[in-house]
PDB file of N, CA and C in Angstrom:
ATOM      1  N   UNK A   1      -8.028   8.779 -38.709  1.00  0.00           N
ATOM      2  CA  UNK A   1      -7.052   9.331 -37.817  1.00  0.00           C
ATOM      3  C   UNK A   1      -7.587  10.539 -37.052  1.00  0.00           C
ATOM      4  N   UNK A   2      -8.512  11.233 -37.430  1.00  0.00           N
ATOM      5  CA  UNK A   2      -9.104  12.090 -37.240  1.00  0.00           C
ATOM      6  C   UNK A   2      -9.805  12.049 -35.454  1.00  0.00           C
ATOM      7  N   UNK A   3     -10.494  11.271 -35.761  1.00  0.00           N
ATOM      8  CA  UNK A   3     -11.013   9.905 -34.409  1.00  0.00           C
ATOM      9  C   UNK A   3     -10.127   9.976 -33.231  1.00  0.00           C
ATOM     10  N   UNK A   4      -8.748   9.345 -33.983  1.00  0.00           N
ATOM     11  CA  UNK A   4      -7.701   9.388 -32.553  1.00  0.00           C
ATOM     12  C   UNK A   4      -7.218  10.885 -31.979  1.00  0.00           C
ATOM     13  N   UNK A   5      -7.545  11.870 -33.051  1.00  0.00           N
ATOM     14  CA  UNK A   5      -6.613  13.574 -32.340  1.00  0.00           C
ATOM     15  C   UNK A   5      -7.606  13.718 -31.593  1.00  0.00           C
ATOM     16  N   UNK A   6      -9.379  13.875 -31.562  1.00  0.00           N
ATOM     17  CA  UNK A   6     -10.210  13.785 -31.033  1.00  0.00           C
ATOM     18  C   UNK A   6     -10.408  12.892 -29.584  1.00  0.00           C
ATOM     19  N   UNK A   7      -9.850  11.587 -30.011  1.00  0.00           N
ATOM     20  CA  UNK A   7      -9.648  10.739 -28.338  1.00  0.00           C
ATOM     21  C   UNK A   7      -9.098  11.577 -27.684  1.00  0.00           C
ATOM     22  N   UNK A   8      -7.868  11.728 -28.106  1.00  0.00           N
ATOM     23  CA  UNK A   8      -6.438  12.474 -27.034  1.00  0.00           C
ATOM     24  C   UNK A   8      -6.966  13.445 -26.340  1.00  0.00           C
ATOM     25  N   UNK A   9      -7.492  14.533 -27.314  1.00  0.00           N
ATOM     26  CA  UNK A   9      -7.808  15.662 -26.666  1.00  0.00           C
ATOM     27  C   UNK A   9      -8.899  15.209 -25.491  1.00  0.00           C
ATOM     28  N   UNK A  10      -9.589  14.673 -25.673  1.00  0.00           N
ATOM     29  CA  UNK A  10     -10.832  14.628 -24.722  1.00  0.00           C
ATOM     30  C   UNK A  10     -10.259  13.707 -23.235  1.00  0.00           C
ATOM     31  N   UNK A  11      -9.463  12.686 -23.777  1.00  0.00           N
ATOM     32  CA  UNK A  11      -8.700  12.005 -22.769  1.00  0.00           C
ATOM     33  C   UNK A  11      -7.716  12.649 -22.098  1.00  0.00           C
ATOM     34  N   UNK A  12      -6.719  13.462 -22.422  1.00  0.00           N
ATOM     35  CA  UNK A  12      -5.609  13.930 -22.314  1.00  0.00           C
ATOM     36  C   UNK A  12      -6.032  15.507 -21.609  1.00  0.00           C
ATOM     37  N   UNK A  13      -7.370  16.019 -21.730  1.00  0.00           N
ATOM     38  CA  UNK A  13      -7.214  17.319 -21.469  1.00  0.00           C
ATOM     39  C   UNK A  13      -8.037  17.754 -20.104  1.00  0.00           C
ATOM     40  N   UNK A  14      -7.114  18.161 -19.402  1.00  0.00           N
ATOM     41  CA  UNK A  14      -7.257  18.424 -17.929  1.00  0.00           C
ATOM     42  C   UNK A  14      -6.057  17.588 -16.899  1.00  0.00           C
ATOM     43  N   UNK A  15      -5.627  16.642 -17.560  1.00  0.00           N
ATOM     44  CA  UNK A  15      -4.611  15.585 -17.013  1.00  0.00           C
ATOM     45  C   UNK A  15      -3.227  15.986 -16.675  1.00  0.00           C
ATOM     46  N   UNK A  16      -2.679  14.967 -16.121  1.00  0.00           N
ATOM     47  CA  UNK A  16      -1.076  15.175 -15.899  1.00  0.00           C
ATOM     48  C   UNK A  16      -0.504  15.946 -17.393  1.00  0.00           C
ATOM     49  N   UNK A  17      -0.665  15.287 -18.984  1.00  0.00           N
ATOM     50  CA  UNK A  17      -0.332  15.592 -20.085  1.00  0.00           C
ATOM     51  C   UNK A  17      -0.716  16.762 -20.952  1.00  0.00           C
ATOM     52  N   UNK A  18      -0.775  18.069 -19.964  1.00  0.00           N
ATOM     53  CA  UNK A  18      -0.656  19.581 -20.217  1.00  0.00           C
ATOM     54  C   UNK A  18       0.108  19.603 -20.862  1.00  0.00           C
ATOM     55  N   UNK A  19       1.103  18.856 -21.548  1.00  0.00           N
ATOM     56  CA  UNK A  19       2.282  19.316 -22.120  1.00  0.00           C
ATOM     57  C   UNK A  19       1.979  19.385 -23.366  1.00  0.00           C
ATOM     58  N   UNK A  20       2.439  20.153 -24.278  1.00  0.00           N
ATOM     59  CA  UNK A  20       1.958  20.353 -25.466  1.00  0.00           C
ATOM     60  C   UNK A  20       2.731  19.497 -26.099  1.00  0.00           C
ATOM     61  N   UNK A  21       1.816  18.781 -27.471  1.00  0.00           N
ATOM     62  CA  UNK A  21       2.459  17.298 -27.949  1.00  0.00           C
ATOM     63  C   UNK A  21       2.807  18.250 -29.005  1.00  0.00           C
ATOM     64  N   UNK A  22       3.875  17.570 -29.947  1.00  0.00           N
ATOM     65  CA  UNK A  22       4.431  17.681 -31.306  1.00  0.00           C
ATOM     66  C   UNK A  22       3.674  16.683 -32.071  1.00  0.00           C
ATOM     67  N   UNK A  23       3.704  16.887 -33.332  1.00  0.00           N
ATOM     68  CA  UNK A  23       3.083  16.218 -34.165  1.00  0.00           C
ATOM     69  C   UNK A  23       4.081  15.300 -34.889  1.00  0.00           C
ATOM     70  N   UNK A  24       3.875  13.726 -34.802  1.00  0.00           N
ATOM     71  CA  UNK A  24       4.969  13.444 -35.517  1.00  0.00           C
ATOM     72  C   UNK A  24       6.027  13.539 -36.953  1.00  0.00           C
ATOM     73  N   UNK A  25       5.165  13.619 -37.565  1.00  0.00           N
ATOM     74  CA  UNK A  25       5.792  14.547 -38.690  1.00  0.00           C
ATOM     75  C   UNK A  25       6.761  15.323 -38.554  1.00  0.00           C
ATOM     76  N   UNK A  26       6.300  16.493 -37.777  1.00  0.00           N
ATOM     77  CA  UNK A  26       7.353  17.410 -37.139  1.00  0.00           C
ATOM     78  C   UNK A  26       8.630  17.650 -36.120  1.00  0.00           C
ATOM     79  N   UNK A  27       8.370  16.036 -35.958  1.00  0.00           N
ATOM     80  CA  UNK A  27       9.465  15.991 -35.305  1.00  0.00           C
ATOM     81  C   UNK A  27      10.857  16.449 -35.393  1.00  0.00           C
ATOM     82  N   UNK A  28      11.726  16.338 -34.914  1.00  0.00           N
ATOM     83  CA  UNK A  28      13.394  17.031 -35.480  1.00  0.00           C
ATOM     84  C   UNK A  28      14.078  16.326 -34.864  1.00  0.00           C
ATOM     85  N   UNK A  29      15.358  15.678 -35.786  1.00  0.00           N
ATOM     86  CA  UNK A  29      16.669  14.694 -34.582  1.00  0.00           C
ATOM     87  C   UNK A  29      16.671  15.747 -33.930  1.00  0.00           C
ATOM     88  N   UNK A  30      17.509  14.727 -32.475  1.00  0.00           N
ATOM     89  CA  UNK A  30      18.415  15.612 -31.758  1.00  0.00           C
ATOM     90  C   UNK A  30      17.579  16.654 -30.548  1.00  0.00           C
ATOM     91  N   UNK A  31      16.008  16.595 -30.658  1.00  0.00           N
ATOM     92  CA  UNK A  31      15.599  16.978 -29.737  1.00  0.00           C
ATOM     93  C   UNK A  31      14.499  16.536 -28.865  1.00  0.00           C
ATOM     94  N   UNK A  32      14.301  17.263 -27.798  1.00  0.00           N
ATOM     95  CA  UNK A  32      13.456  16.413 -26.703  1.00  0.00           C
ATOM     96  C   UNK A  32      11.845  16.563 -26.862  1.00  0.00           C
ATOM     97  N   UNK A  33      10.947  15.447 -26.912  1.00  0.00           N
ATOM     98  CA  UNK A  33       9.790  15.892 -27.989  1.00  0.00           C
ATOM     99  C   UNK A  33       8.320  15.576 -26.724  1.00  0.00           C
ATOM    100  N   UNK A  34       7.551  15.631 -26.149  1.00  0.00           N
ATOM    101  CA  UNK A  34       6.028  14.883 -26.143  1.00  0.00           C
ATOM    102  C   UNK A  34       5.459  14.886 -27.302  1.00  0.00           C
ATOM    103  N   UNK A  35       5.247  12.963 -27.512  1.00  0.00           N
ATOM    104  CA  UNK A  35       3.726  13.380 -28.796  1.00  0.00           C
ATOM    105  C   UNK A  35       2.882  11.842 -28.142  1.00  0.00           C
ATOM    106  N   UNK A  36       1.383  12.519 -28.595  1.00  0.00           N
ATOM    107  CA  UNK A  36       0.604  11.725 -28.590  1.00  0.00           C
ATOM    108  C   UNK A  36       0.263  11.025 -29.799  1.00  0.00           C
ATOM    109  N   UNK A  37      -0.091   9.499 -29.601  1.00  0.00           N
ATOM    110  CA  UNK A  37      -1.113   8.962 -30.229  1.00  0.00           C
ATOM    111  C   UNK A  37      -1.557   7.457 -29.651  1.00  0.00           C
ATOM    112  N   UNK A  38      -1.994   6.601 -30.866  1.00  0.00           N
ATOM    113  CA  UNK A  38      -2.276   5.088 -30.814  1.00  0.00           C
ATOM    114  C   UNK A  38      -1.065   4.285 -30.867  1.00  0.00           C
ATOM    115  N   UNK A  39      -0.799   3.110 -30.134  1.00  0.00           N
ATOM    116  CA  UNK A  39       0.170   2.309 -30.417  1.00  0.00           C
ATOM    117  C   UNK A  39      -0.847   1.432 -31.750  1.00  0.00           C
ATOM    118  N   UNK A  40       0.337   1.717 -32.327  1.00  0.00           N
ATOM    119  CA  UNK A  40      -0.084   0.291 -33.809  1.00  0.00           C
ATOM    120  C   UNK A  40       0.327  -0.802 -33.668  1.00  0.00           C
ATOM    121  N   UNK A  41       1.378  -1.330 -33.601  1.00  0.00           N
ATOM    122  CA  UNK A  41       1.779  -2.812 -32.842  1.00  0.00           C
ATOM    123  C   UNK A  41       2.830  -2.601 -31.629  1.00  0.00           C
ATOM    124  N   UNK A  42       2.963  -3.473 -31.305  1.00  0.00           N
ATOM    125  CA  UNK A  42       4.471  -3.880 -30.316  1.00  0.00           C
ATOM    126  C   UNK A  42       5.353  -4.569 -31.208  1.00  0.00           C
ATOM    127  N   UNK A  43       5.907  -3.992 -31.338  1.00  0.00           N
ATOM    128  CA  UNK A  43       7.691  -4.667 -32.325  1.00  0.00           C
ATOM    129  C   UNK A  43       8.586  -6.025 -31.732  1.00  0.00           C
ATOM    130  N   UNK A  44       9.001  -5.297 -30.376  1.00  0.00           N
ATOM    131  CA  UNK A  44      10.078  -5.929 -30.081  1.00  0.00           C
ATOM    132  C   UNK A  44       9.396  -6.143 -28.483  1.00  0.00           C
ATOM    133  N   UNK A  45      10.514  -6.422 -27.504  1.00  0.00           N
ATOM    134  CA  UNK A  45      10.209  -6.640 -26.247  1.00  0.00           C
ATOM    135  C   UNK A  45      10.327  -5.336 -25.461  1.00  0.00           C
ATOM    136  N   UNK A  46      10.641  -4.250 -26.598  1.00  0.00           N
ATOM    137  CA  UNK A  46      11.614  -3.036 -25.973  1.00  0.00           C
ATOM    138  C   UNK A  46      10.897  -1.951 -26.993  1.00  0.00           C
ATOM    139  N   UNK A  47      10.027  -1.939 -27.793  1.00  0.00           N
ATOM    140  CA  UNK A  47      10.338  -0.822 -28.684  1.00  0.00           C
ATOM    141  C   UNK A  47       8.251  -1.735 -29.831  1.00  0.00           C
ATOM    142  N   UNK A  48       7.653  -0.116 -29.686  1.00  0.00           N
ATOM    143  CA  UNK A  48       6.341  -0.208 -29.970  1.00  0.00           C
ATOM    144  C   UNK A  48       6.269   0.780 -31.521  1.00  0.00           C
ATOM    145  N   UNK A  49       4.953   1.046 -31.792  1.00  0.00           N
ATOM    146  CA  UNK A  49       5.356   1.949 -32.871  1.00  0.00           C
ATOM    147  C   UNK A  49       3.839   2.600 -32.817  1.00  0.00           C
ATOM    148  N   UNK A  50       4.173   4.142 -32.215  1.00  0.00           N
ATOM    149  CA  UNK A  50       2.962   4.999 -31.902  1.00  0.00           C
ATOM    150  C   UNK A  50       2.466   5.524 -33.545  1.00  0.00           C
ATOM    151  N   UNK A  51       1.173   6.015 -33.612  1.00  0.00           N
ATOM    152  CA  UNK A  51       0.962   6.818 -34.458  1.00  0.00           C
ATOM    153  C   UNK A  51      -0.170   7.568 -34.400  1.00  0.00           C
ATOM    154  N   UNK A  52       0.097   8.913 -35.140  1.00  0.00           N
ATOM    155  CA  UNK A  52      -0.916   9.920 -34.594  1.00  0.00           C
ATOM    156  C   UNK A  52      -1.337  10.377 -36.474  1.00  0.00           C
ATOM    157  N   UNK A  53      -2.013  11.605 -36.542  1.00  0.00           N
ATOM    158  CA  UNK A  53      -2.867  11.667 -37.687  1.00  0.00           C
ATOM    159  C   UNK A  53      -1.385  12.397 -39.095  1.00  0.00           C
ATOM    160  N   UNK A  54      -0.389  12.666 -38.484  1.00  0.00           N
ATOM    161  CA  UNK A  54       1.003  12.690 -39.433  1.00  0.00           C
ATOM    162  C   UNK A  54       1.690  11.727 -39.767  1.00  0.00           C
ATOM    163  N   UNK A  55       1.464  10.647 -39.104  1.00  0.00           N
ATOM    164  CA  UNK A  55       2.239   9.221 -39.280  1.00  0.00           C
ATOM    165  C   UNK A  55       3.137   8.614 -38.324  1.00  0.00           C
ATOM    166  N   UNK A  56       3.758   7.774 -38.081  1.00  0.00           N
ATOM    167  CA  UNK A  56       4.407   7.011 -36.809  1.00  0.00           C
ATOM    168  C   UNK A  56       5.822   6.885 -36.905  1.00  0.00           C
ATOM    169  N   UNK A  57       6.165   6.477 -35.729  1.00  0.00           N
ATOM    170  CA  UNK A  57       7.311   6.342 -35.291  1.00  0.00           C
ATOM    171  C   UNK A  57       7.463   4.976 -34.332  1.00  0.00           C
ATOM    172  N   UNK A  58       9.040   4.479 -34.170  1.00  0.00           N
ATOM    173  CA  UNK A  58       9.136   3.413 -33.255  1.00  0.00           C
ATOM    174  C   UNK A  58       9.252   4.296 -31.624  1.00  0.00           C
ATOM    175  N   UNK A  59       9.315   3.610 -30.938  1.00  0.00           N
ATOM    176  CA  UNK A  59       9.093   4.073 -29.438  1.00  0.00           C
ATOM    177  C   UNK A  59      10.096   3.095 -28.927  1.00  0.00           C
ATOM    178  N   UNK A  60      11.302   3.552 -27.859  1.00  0.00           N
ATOM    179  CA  UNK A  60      12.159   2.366 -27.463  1.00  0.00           C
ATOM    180  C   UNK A  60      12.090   2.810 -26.201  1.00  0.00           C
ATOM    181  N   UNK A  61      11.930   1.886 -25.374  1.00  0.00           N
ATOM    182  CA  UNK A  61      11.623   2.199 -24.116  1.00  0.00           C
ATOM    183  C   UNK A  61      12.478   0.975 -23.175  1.00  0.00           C
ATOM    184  N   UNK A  62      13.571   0.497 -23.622  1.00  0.00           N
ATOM    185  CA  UNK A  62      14.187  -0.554 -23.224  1.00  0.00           C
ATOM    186  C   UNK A  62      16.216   0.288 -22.502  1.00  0.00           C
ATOM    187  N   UNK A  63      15.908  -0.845 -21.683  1.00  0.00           N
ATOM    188  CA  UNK A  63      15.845  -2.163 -21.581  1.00  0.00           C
ATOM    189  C   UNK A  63      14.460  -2.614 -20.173  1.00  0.00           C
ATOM    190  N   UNK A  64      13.437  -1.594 -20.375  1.00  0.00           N
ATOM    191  CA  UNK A  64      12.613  -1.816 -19.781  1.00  0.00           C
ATOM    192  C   UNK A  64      11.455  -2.706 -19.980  1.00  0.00           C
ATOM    193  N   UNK A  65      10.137  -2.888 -19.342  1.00  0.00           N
ATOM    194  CA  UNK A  65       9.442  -3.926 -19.659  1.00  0.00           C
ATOM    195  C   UNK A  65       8.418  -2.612 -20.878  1.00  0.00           C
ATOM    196  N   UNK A  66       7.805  -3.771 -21.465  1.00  0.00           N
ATOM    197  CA  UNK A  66       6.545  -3.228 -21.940  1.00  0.00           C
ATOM    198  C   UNK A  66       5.472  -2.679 -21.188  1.00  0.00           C
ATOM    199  N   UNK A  67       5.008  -1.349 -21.376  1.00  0.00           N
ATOM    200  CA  UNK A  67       3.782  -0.772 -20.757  1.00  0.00           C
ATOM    201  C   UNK A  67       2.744  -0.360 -21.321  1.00  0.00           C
ATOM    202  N   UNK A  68       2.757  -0.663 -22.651  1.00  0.00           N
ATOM    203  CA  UNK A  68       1.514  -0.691 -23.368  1.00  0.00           C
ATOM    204  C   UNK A  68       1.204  -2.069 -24.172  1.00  0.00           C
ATOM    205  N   UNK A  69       0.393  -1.863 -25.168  1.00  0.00           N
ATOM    206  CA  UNK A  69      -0.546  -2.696 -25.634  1.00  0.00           C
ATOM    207  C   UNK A  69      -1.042  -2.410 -26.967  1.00  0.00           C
ATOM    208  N   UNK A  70      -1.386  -2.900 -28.054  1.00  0.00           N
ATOM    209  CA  UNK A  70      -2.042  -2.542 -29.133  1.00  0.00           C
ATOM    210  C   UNK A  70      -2.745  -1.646 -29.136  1.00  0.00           C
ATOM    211  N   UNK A  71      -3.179  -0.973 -29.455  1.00  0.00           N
ATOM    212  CA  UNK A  71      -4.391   0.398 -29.573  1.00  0.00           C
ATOM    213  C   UNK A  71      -4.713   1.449 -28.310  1.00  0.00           C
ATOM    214  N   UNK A  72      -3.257   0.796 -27.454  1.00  0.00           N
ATOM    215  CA  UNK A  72      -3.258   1.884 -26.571  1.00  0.00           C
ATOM    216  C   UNK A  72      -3.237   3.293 -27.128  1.00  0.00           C
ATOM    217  N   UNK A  73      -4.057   4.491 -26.101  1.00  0.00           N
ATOM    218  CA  UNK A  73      -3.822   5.609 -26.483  1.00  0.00           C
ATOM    219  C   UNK A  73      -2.823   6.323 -25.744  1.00  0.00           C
ATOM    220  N   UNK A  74      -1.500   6.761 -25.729  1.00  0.00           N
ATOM    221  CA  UNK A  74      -0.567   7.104 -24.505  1.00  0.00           C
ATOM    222  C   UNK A  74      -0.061   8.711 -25.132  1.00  0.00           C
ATOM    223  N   UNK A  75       0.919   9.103 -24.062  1.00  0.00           N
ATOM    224  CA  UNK A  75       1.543  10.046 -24.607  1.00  0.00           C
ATOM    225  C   UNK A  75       3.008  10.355 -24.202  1.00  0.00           C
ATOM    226  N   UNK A  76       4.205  10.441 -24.981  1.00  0.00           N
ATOM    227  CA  UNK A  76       5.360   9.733 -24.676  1.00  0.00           C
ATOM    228  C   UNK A  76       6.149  11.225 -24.295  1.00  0.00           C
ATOM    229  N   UNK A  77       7.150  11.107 -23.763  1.00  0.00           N
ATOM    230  CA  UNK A  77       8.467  12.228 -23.419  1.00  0.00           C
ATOM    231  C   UNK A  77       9.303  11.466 -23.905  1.00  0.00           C
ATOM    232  N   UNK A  78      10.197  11.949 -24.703  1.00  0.00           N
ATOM    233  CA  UNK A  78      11.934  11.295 -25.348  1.00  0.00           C
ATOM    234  C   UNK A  78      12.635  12.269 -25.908  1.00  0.00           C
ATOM    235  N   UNK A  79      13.796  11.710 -26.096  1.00  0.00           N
ATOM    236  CA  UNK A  79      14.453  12.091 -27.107  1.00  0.00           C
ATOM    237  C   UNK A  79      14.418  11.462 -28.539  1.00  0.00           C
ATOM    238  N   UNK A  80      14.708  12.106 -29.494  1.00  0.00           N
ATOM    239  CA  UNK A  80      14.654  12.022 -30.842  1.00  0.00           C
ATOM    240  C   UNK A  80      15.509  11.381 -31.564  1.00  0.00           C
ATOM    241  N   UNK A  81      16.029  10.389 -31.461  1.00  0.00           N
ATOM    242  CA  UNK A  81      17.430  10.063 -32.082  1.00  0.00           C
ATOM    243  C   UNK A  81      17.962  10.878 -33.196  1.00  0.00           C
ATOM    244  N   UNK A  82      19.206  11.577 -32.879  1.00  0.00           N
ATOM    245  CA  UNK A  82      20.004  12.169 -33.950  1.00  0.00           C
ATOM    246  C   UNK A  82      20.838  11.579 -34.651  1.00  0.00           C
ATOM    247  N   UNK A  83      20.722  10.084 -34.574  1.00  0.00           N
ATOM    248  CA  UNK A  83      21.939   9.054 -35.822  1.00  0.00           C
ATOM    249  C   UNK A  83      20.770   9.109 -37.451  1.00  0.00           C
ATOM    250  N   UNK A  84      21.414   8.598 -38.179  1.00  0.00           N
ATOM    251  CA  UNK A  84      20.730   8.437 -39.294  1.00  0.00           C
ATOM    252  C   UNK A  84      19.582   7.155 -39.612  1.00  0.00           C
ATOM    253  N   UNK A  85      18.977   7.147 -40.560  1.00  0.00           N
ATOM    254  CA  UNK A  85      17.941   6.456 -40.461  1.00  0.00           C
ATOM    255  C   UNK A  85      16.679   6.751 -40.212  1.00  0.00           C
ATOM    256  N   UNK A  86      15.540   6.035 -40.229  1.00  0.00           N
ATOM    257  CA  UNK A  86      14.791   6.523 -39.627  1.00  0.00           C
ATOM    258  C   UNK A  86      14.319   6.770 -38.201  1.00  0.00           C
ATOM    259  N   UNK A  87      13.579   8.368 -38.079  1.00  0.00           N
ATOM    260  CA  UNK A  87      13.446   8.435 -36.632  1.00  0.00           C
ATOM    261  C   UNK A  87      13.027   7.404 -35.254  1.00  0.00           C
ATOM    262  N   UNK A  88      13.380   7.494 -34.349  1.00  0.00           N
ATOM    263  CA  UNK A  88      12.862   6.943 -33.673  1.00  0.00           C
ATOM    264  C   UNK A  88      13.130   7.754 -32.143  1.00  0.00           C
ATOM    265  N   UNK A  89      12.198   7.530 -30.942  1.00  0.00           N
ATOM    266  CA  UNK A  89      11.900   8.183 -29.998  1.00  0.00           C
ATOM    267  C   UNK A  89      12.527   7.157 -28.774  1.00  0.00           C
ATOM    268  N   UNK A  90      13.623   7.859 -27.833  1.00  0.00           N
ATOM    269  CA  UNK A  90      13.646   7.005 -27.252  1.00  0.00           C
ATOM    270  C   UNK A  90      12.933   7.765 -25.632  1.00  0.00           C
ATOM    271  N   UNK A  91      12.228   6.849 -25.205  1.00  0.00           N
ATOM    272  CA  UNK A  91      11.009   7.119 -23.461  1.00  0.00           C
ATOM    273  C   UNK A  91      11.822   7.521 -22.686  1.00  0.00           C
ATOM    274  N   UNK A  92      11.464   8.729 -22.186  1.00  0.00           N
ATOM    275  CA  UNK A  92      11.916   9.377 -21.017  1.00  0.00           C
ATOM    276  C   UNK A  92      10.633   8.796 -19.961  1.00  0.00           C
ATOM    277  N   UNK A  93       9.124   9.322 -20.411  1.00  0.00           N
ATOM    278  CA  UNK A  93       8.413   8.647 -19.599  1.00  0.00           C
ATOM    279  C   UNK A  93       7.288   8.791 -20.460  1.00  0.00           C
ATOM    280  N   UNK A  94       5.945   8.214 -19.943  1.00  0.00           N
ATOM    281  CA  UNK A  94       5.021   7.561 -20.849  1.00  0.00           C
ATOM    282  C   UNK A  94       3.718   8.208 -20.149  1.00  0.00           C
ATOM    283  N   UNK A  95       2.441   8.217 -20.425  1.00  0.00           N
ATOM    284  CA  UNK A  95       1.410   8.868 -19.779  1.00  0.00           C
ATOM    285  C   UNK A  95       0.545   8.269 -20.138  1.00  0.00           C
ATOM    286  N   UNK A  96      -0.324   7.599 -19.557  1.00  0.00           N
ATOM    287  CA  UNK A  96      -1.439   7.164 -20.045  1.00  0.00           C
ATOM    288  C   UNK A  96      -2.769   7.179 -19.848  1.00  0.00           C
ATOM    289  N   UNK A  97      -3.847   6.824 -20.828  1.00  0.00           N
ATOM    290  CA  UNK A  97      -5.195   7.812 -20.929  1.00  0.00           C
ATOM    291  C   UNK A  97      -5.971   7.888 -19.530  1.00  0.00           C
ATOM    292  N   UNK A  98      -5.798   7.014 -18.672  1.00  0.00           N
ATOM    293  CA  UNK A  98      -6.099   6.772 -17.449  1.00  0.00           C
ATOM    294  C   UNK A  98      -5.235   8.399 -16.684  1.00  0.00           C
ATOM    295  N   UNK A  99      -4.038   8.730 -16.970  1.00  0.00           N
ATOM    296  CA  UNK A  99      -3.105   9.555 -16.453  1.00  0.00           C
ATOM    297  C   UNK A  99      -2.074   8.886 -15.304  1.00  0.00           C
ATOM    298  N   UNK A 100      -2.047   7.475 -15.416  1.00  0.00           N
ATOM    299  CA  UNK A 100      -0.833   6.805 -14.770  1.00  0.00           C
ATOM    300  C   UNK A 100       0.635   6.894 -15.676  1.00  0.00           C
ATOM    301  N   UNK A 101       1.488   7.445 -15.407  1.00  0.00           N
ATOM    302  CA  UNK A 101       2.722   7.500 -15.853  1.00  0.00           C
ATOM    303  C   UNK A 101       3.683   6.141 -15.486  1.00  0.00           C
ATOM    304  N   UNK A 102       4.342   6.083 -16.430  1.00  0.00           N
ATOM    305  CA  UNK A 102       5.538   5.403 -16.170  1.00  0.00           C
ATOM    306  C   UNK A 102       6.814   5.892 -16.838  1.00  0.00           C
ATOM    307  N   UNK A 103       8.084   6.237 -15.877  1.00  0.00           N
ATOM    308  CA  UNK A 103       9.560   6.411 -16.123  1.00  0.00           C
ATOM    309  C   UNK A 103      10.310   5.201 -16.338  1.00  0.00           C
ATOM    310  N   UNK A 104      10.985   5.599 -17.849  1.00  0.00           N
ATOM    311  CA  UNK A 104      11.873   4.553 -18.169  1.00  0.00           C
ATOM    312  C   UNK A 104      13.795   5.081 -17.563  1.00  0.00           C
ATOM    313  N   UNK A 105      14.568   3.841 -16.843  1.00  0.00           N
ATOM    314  CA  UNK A 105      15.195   4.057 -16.355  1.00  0.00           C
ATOM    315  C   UNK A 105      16.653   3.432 -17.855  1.00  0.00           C
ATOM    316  N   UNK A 106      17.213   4.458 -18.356  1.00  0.00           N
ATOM    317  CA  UNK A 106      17.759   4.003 -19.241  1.00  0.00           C
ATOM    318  C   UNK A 106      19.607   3.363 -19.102  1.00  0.00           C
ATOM    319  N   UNK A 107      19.473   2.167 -18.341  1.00  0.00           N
ATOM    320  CA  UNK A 107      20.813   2.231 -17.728  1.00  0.00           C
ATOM    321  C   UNK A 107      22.248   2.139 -18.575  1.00  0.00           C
ATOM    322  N   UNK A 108      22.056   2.157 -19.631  1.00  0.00           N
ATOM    323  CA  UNK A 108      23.094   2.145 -21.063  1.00  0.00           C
ATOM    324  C   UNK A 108      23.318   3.376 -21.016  1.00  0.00           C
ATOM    325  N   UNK A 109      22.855   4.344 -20.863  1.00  0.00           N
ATOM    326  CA  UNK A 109      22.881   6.210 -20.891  1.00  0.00           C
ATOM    327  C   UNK A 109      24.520   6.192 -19.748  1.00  0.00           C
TER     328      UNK A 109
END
């Protein structure tokens, strides 16, 4: 895991994704987060599951299309879900190692 904090930084630094990431671990319901890492799989048609060197989370980015890929390296903006269960992040917008962004348009909101 070590490997991937090392990608990010080297990918991520100078880029659109100045924003300082949270570590997932540290995350907290209820608030608005950037974190980087690796996508580990794609779940659903809507919802991936990032992970960085604290451990992972799902990513819901629906009812939009998919914009990543297995072992993508990205870096996400969301909110935190504050219901119970486990966490999950839902995409405000997405960044990727290239520094092409994509905004998810959440029309259920």
């Amino acid at each position: 895991m070590k490997t991937i904090t090392a990608l990010l930084m080297v990918l991520f630094a100078g880029s659109a994704v100045a924003q300082e990431s949270t570590a997932i671990d540290d995350l907290k319901r209820g608030e608005t987060a950037t974190i980087s890492g690796q996508v580990e799989r794609i779940l659903d048609e809507d919802e991936f599951r990032l992970t960085d060197d604290t451990g992972s989370i799902s990513v819901y980015v629906g009812p939009n299309r998919m914009p990543v890929k297995t072992d993508d390296v990205v870096s996400v903006t969301g909110f935190v879900d504050d219901g119970i269960g486990p966490l999950e992040l839902y995409a405000h917008s997405l960044t990727r190692a290239d520094g092409s962004t994509v905004a998810f348009s959440h029309r259920y909101e």
